[in-house]
PDB file of N, CA and C in Angstrom:
ATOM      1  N   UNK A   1      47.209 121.962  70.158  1.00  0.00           N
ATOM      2  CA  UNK A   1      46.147 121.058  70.565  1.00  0.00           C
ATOM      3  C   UNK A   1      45.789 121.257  72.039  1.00  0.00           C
ATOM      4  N   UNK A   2      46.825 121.557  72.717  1.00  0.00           N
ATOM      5  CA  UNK A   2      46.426 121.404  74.219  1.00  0.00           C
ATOM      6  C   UNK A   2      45.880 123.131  74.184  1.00  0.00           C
ATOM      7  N   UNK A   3      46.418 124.064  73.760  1.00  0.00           N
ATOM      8  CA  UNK A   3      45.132 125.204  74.024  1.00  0.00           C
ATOM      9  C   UNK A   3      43.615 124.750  73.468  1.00  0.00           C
ATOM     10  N   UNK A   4      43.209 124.508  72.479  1.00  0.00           N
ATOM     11  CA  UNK A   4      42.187 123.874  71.907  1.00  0.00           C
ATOM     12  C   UNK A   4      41.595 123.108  73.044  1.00  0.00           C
ATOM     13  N   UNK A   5      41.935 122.145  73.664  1.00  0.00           N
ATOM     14  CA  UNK A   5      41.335 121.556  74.874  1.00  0.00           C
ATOM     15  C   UNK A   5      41.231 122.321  75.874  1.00  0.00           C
ATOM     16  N   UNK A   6      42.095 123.189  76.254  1.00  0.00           N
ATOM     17  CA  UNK A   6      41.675 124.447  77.647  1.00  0.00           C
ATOM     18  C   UNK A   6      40.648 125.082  77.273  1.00  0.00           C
ATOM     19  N   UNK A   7      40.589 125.267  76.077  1.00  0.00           N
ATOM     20  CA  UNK A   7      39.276 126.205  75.617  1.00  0.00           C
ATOM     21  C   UNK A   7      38.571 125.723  75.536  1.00  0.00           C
ATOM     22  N   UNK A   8      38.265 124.543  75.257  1.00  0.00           N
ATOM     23  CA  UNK A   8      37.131 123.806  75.180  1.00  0.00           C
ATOM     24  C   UNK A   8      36.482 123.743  76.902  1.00  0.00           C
ATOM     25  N   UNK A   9      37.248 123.060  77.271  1.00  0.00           N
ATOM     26  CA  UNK A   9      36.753 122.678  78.629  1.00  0.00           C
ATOM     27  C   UNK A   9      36.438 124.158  79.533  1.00  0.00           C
ATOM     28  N   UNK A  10      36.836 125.625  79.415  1.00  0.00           N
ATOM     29  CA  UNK A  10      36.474 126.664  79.623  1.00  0.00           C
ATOM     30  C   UNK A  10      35.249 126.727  78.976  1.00  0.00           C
ATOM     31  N   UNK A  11      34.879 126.589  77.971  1.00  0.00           N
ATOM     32  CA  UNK A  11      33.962 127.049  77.124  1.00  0.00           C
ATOM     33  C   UNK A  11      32.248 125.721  77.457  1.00  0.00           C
ATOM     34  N   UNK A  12      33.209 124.858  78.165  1.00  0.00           N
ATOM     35  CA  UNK A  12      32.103 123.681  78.394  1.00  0.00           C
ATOM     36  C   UNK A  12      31.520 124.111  79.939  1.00  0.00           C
ATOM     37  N   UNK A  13      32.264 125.055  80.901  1.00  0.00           N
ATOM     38  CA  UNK A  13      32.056 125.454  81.984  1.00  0.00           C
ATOM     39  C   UNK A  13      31.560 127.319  81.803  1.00  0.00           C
ATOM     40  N   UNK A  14      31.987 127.772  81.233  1.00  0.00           N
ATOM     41  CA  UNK A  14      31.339 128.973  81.708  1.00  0.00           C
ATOM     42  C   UNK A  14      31.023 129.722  79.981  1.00  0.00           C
ATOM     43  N   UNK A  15      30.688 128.687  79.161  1.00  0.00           N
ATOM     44  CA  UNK A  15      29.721 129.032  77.866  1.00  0.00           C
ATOM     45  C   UNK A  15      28.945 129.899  77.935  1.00  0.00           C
ATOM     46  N   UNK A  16      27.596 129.466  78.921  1.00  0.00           N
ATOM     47  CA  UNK A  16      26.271 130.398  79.320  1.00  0.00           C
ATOM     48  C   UNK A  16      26.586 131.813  79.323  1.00  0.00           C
ATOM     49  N   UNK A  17      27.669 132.071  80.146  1.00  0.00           N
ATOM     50  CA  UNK A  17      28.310 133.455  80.756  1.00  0.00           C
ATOM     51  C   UNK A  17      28.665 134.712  79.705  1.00  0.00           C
ATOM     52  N   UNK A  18      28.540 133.626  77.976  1.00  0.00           N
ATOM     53  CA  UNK A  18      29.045 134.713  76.792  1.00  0.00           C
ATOM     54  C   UNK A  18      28.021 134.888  76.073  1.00  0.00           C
ATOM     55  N   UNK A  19      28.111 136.025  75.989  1.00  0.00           N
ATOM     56  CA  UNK A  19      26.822 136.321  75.330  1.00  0.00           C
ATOM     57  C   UNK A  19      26.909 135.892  74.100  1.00  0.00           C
ATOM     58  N   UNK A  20      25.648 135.843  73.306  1.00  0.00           N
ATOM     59  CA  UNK A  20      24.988 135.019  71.917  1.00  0.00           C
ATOM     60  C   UNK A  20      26.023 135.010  70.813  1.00  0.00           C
ATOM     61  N   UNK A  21      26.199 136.544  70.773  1.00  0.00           N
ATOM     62  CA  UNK A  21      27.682 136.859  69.199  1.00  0.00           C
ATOM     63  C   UNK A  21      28.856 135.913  69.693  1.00  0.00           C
ATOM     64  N   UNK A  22      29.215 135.985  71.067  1.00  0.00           N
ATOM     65  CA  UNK A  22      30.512 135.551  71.427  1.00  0.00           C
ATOM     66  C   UNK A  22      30.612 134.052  71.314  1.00  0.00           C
ATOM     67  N   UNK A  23      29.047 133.721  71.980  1.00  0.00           N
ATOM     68  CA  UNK A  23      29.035 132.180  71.528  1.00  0.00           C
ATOM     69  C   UNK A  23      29.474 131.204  70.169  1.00  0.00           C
ATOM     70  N   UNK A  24      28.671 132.243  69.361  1.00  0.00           N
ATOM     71  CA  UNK A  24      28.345 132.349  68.248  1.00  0.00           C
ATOM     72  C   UNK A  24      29.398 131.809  67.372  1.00  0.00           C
ATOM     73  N   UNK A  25      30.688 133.423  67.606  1.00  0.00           N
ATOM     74  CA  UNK A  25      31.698 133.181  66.634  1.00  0.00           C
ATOM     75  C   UNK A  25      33.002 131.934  67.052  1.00  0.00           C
ATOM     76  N   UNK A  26      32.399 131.839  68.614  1.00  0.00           N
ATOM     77  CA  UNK A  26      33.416 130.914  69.292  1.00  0.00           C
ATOM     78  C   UNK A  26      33.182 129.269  68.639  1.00  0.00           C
ATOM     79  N   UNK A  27      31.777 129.118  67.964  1.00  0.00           N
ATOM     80  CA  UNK A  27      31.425 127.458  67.392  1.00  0.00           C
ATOM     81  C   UNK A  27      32.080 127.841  66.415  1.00  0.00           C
ATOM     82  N   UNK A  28      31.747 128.751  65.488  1.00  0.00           N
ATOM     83  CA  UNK A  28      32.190 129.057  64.197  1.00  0.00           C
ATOM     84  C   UNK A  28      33.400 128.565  64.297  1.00  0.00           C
ATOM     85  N   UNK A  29      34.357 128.923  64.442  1.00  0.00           N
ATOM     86  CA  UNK A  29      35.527 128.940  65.024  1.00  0.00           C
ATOM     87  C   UNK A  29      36.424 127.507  65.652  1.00  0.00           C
ATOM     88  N   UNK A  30      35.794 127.352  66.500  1.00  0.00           N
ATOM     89  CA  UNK A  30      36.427 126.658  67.173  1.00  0.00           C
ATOM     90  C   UNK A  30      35.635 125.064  66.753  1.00  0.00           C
ATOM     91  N   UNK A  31      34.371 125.025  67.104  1.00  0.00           N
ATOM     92  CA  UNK A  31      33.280 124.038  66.583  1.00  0.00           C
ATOM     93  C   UNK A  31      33.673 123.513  65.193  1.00  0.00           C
ATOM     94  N   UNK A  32      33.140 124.610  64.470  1.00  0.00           N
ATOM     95  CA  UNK A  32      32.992 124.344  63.005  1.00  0.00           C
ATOM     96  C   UNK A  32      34.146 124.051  62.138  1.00  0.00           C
ATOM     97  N   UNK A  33      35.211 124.933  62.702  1.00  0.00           N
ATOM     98  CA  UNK A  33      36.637 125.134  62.116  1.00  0.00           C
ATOM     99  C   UNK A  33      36.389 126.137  61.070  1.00  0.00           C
ATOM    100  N   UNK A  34      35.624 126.861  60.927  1.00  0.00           N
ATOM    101  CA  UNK A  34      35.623 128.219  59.970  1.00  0.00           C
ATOM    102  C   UNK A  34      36.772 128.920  60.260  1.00  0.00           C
ATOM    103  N   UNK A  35      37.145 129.930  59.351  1.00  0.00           N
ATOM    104  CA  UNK A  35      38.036 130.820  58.827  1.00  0.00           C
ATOM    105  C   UNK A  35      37.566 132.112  59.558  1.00  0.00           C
ATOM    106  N   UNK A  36      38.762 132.613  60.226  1.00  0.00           N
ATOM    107  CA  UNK A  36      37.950 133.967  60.667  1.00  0.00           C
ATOM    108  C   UNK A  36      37.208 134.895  59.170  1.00  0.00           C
ATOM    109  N   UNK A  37      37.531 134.824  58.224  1.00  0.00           N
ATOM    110  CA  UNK A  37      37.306 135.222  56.739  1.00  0.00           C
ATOM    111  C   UNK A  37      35.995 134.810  56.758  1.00  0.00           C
ATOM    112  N   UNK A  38      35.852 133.665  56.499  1.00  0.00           N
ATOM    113  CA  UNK A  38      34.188 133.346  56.495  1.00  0.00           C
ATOM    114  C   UNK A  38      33.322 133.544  57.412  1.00  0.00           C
ATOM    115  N   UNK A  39      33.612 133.628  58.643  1.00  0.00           N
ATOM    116  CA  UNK A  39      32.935 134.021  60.250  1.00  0.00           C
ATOM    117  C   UNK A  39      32.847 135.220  59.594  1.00  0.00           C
ATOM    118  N   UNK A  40      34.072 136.074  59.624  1.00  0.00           N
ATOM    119  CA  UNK A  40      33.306 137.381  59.590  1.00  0.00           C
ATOM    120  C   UNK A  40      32.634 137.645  57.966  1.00  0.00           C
ATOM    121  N   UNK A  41      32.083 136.801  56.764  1.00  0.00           N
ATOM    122  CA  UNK A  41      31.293 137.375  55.755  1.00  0.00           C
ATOM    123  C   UNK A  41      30.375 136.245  56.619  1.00  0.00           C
ATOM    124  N   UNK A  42      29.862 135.487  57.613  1.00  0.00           N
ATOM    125  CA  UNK A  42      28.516 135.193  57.957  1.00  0.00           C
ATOM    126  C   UNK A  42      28.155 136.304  59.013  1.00  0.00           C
ATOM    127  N   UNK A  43      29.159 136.740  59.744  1.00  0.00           N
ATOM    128  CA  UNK A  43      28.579 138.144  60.596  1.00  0.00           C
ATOM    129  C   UNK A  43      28.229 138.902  60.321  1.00  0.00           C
ATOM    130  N   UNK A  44      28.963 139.739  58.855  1.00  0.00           N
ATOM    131  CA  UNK A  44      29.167 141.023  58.096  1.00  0.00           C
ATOM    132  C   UNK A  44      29.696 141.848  58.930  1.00  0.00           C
ATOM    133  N   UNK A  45      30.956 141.669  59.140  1.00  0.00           N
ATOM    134  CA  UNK A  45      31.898 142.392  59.968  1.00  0.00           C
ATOM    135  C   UNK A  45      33.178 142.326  59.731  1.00  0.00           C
ATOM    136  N   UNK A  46      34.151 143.073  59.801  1.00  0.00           N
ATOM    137  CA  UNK A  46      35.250 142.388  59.330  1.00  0.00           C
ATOM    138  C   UNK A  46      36.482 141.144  60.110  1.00  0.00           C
ATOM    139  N   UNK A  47      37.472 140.775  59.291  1.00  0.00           N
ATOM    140  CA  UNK A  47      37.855 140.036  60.278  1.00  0.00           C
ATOM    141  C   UNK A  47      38.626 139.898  61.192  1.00  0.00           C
ATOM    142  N   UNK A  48      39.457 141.516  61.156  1.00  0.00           N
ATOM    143  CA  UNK A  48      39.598 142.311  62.379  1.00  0.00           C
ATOM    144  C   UNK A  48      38.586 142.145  63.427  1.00  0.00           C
ATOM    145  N   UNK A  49      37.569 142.250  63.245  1.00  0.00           N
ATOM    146  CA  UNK A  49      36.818 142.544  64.303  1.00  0.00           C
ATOM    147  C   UNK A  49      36.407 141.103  65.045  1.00  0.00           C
ATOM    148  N   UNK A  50      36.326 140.002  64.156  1.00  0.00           N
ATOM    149  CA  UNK A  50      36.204 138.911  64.829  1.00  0.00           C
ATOM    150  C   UNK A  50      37.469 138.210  65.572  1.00  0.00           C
ATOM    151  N   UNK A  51      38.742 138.596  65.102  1.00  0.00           N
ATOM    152  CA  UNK A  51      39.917 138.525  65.491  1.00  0.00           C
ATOM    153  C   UNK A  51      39.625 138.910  66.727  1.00  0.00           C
ATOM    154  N   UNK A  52      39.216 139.965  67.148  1.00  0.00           N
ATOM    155  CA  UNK A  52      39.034 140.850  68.430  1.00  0.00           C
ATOM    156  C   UNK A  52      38.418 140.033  69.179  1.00  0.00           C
ATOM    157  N   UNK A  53      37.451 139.589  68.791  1.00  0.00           N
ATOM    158  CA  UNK A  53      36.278 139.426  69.412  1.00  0.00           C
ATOM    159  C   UNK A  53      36.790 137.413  69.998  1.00  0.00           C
ATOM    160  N   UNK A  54      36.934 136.994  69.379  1.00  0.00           N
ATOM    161  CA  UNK A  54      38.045 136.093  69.703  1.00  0.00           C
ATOM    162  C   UNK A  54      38.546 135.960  70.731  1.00  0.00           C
ATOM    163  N   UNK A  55      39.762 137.102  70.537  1.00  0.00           N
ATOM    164  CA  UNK A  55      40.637 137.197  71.548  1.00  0.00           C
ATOM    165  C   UNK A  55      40.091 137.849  73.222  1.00  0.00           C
ATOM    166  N   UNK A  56      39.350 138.584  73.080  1.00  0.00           N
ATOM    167  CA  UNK A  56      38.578 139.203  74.301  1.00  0.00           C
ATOM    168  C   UNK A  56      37.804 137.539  74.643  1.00  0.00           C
ATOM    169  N   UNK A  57      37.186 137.245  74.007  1.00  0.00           N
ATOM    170  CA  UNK A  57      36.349 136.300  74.336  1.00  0.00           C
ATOM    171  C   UNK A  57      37.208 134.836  75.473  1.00  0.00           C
ATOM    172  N   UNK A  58      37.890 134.599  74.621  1.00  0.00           N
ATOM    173  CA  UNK A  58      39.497 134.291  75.142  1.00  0.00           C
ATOM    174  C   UNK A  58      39.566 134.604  76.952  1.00  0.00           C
ATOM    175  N   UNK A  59      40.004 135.934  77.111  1.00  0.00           N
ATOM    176  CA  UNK A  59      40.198 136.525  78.125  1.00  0.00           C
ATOM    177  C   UNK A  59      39.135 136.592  79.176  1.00  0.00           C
ATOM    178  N   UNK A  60      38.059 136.728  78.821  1.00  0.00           N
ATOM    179  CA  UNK A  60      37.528 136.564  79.532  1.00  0.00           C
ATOM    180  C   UNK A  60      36.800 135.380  80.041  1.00  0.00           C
ATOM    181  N   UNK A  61      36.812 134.238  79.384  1.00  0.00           N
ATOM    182  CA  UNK A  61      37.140 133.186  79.906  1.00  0.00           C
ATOM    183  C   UNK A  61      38.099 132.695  80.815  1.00  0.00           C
ATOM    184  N   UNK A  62      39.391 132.936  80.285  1.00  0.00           N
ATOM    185  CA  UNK A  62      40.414 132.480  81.430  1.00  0.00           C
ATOM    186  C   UNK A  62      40.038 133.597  82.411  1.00  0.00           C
ATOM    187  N   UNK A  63      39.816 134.941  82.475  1.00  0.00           N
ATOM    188  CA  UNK A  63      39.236 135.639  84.366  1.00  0.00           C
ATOM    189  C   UNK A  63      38.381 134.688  84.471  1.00  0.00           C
ATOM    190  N   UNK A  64      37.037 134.113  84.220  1.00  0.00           N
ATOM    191  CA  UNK A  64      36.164 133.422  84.712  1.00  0.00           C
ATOM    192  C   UNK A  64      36.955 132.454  85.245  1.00  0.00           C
ATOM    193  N   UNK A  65      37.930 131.525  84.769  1.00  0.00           N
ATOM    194  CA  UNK A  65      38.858 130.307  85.464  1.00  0.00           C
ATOM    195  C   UNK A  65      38.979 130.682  86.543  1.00  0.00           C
ATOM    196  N   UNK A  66      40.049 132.006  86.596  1.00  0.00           N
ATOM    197  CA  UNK A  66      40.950 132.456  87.372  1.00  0.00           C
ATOM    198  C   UNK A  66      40.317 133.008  88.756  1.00  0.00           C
ATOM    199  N   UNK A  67      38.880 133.484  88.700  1.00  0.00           N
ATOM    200  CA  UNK A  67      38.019 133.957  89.467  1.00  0.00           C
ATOM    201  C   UNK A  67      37.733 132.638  90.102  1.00  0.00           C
ATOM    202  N   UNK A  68      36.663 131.760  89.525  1.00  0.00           N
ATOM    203  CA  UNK A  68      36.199 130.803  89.928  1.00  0.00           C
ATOM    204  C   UNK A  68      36.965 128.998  90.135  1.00  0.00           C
ATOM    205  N   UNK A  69      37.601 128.571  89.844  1.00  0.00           N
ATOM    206  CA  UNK A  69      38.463 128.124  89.695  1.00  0.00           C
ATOM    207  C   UNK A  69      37.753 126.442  89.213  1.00  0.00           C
ATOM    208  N   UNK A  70      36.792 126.531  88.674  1.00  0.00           N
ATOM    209  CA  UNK A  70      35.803 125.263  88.089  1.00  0.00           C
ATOM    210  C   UNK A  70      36.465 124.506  87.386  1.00  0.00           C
ATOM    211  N   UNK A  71      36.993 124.747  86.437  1.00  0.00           N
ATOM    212  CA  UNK A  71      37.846 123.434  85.275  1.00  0.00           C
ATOM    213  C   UNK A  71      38.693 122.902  86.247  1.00  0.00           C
ATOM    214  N   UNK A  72      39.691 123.815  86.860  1.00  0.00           N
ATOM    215  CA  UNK A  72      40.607 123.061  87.848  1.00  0.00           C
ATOM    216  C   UNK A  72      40.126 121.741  89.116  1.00  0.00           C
ATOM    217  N   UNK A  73      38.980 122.666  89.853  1.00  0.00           N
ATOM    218  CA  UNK A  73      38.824 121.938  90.459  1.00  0.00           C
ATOM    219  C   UNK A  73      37.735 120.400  89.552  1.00  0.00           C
ATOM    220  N   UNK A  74      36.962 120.471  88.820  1.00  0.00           N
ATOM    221  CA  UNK A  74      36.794 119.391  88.242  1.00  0.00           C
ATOM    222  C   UNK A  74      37.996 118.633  87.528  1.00  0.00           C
ATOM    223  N   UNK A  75      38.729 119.041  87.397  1.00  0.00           N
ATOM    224  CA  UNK A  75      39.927 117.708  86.909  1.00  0.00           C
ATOM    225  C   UNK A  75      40.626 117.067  87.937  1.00  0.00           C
ATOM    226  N   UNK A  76      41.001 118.110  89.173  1.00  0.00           N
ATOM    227  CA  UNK A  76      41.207 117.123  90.352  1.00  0.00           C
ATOM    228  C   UNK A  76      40.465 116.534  90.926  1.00  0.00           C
ATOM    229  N   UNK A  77      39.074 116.815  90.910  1.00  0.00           N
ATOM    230  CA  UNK A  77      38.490 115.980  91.665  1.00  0.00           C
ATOM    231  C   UNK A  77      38.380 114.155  90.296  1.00  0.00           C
ATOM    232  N   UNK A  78      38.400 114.815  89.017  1.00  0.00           N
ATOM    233  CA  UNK A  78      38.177 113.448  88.077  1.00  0.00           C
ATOM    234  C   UNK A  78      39.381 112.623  88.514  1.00  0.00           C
ATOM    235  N   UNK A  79      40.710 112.971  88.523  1.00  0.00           N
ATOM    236  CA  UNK A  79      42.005 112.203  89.168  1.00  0.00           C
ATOM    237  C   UNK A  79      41.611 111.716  90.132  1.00  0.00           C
ATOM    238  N   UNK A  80      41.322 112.353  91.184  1.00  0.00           N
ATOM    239  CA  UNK A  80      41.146 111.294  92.807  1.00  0.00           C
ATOM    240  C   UNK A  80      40.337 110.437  92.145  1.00  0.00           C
ATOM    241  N   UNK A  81      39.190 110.771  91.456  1.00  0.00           N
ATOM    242  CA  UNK A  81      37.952 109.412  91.269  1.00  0.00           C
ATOM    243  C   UNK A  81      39.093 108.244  90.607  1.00  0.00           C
ATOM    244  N   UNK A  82      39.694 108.467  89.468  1.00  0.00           N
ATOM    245  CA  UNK A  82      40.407 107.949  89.106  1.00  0.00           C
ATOM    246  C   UNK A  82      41.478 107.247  89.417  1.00  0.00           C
ATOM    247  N   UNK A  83      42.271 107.218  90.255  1.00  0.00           N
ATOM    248  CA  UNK A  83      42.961 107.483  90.847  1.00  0.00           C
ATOM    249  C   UNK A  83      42.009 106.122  92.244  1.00  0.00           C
ATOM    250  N   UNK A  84      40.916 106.027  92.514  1.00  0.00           N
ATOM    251  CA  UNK A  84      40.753 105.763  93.416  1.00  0.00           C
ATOM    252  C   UNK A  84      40.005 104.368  92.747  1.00  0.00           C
ATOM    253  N   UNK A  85      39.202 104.612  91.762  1.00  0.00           N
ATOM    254  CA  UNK A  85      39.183 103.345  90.778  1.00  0.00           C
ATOM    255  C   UNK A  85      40.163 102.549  90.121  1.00  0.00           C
ATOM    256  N   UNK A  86      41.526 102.698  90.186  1.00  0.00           N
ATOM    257  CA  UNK A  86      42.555 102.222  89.820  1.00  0.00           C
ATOM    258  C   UNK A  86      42.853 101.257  91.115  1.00  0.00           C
ATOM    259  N   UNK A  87      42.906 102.051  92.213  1.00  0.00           N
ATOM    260  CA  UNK A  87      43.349 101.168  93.396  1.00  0.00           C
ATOM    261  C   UNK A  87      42.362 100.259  94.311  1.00  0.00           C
ATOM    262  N   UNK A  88      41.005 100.557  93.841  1.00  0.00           N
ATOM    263  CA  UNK A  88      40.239  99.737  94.064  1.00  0.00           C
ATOM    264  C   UNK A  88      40.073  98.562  93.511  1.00  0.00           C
ATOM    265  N   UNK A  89      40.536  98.624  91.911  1.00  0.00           N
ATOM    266  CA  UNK A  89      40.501  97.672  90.839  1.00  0.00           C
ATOM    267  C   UNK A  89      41.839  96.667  91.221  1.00  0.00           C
ATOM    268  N   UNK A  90      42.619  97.515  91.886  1.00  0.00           N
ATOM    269  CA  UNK A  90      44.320  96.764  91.689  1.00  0.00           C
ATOM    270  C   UNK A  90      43.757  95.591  93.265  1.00  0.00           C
ATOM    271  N   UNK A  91      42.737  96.153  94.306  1.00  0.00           N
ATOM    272  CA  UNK A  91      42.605  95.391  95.779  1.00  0.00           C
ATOM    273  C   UNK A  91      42.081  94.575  95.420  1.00  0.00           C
ATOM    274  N   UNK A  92      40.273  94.513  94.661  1.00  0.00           N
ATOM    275  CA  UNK A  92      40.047  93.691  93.947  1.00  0.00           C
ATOM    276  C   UNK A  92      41.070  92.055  93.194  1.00  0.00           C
ATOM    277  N   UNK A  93      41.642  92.429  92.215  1.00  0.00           N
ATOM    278  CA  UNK A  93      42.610  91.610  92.045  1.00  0.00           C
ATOM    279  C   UNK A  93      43.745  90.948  92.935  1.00  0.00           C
ATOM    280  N   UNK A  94      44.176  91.306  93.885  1.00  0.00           N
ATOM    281  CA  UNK A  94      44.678  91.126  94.593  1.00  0.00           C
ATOM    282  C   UNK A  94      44.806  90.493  95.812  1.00  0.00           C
ATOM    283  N   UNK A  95      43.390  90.680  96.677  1.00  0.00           N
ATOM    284  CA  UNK A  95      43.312  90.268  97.977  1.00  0.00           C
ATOM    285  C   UNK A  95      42.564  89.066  97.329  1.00  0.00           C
ATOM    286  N   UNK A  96      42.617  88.192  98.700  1.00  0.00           N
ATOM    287  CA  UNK A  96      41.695  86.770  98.292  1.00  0.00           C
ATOM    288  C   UNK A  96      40.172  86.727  99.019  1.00  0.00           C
ATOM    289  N   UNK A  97      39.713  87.236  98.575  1.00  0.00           N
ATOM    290  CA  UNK A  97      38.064  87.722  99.274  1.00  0.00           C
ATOM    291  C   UNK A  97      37.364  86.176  98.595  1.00  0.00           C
ATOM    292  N   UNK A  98      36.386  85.942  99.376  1.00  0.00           N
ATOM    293  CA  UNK A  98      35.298  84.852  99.266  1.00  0.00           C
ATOM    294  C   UNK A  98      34.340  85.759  98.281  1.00  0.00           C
ATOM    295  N   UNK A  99      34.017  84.420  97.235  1.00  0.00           N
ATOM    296  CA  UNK A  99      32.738  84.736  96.224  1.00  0.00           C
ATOM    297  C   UNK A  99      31.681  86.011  96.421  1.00  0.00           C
ATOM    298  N   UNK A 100      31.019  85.851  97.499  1.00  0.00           N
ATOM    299  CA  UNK A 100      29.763  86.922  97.978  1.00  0.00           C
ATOM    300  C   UNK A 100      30.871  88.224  97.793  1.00  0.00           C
ATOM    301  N   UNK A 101      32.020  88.607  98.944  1.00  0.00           N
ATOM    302  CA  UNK A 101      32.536  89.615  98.903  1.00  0.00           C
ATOM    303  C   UNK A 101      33.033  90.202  97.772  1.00  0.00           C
ATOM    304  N   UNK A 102      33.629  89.758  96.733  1.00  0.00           N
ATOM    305  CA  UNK A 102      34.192  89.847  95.368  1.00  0.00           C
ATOM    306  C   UNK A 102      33.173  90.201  94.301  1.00  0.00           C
ATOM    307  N   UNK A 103      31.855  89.550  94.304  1.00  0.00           N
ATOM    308  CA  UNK A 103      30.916  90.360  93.416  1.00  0.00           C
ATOM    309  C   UNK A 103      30.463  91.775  94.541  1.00  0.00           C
ATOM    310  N   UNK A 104      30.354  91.556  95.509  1.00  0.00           N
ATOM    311  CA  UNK A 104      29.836  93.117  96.010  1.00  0.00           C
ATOM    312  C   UNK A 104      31.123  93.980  95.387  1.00  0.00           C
ATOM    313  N   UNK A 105      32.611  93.838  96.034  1.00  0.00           N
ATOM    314  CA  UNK A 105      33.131  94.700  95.755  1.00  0.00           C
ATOM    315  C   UNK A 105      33.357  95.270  94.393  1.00  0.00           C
ATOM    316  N   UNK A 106      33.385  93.996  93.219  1.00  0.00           N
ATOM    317  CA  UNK A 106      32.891  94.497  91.888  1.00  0.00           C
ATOM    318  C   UNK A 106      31.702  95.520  91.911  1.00  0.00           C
ATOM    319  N   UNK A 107      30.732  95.200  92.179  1.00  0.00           N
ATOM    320  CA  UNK A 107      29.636  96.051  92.471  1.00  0.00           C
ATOM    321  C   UNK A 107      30.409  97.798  92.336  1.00  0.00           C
ATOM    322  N   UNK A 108      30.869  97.590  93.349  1.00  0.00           N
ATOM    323  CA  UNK A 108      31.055  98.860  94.095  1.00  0.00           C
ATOM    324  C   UNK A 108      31.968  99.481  92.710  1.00  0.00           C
ATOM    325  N   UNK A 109      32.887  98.598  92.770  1.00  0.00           N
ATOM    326  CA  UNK A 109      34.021  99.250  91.340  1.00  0.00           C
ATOM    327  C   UNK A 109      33.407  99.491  90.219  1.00  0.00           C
ATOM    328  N   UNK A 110      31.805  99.089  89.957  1.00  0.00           N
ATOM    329  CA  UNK A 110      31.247  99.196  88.876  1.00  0.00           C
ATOM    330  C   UNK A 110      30.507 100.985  88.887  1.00  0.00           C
ATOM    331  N   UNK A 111      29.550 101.047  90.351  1.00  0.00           N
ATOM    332  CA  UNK A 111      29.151 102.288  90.764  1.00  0.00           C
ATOM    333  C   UNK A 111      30.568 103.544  90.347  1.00  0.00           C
ATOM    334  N   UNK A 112      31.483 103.230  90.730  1.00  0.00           N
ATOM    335  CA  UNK A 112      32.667 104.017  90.470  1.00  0.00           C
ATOM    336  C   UNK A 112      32.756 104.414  89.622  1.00  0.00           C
ATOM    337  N   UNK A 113      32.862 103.311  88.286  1.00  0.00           N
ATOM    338  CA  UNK A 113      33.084 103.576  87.086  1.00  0.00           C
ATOM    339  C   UNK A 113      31.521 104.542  86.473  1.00  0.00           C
ATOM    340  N   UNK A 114      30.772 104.377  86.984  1.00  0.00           N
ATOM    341  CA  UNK A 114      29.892 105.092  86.437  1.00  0.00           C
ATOM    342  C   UNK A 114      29.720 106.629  86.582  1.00  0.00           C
ATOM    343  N   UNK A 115      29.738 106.801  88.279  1.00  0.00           N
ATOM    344  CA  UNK A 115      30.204 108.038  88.382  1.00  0.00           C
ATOM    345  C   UNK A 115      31.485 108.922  88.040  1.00  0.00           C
ATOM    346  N   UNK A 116      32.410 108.067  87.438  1.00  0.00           N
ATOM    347  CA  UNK A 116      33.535 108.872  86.194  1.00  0.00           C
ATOM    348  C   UNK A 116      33.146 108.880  85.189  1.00  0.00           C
ATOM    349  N   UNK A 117      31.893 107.757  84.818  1.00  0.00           N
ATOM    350  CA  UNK A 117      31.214 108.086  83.570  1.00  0.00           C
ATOM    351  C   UNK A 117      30.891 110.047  83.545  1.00  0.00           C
ATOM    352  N   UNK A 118      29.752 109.766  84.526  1.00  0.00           N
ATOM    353  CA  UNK A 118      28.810 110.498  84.396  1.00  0.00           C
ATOM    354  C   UNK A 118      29.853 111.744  84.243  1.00  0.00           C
ATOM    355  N   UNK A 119      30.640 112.483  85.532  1.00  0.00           N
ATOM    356  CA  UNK A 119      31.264 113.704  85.841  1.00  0.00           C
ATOM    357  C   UNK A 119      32.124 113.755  84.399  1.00  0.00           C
ATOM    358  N   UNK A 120      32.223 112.809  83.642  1.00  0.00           N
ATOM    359  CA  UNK A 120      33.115 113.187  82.524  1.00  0.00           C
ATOM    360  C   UNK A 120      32.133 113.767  81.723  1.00  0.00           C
ATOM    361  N   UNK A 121      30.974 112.926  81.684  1.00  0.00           N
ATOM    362  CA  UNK A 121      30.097 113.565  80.049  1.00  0.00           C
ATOM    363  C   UNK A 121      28.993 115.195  80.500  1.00  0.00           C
ATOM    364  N   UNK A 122      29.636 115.811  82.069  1.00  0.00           N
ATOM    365  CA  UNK A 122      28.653 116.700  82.144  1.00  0.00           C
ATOM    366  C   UNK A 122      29.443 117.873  82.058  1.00  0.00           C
TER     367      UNK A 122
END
């Protein structure tokens, strides 16, 4: 399961970068949950060859990681957000702020939460 999620989140960052077949057999696959067997009788290829094609595809994804370092740095930066909405939420509760101050700072914890919205669903 946890390769399945590296690949995904590779594949959600540097997708564009594979060309059409690679895309292709990577939904099949991974998307759809097809059989390399059936991928390769919708390709007409065998399934050696999509095996291959797979696995290269694979690889060159993780160089794209390894080059660029995008998934990584978007998950640390989602932790600090996180991470920083937790302890904003915990001051909130905590300190004894007057009415006016307590809805602003909600406010603010709300903006937060949105922008972990957002950086999560892009």
């Amino acid at each position: 399961m946890r390769k399945f999620a590296e690949m995904a989140f590779l594949v959600d960052f540097y997708g564009p970068l594979l060309t059409e077949k690679q895309r292709n057999v990577w939904d099949f696959h991974y998307q759809q949950d097809l059989s390399l067997t059936e991928i390769a009788e919708i390709a007409g290829i065998s399934r050696q060859a999509i095996h291959d094609l797979l696995k290269r595809t694979e690889k060159i994804l993780v160089g794209y990681e390894e080059k660029l370092g995008l998934v990584q740095r978007f998950l640390a930066e989602r932790e600090r957000l996180l991470a920083i909405e937790s302890s904003f939420a915990k001051l909130i509760n905590q300190e004894d702020f007057d009415g006016q101050v307590k809805i602003k700072l909600k406010n603010i914890l709300k903006q937060i939460q949105e922008v972990i919205v957002k950086v999560s669903e892009e």
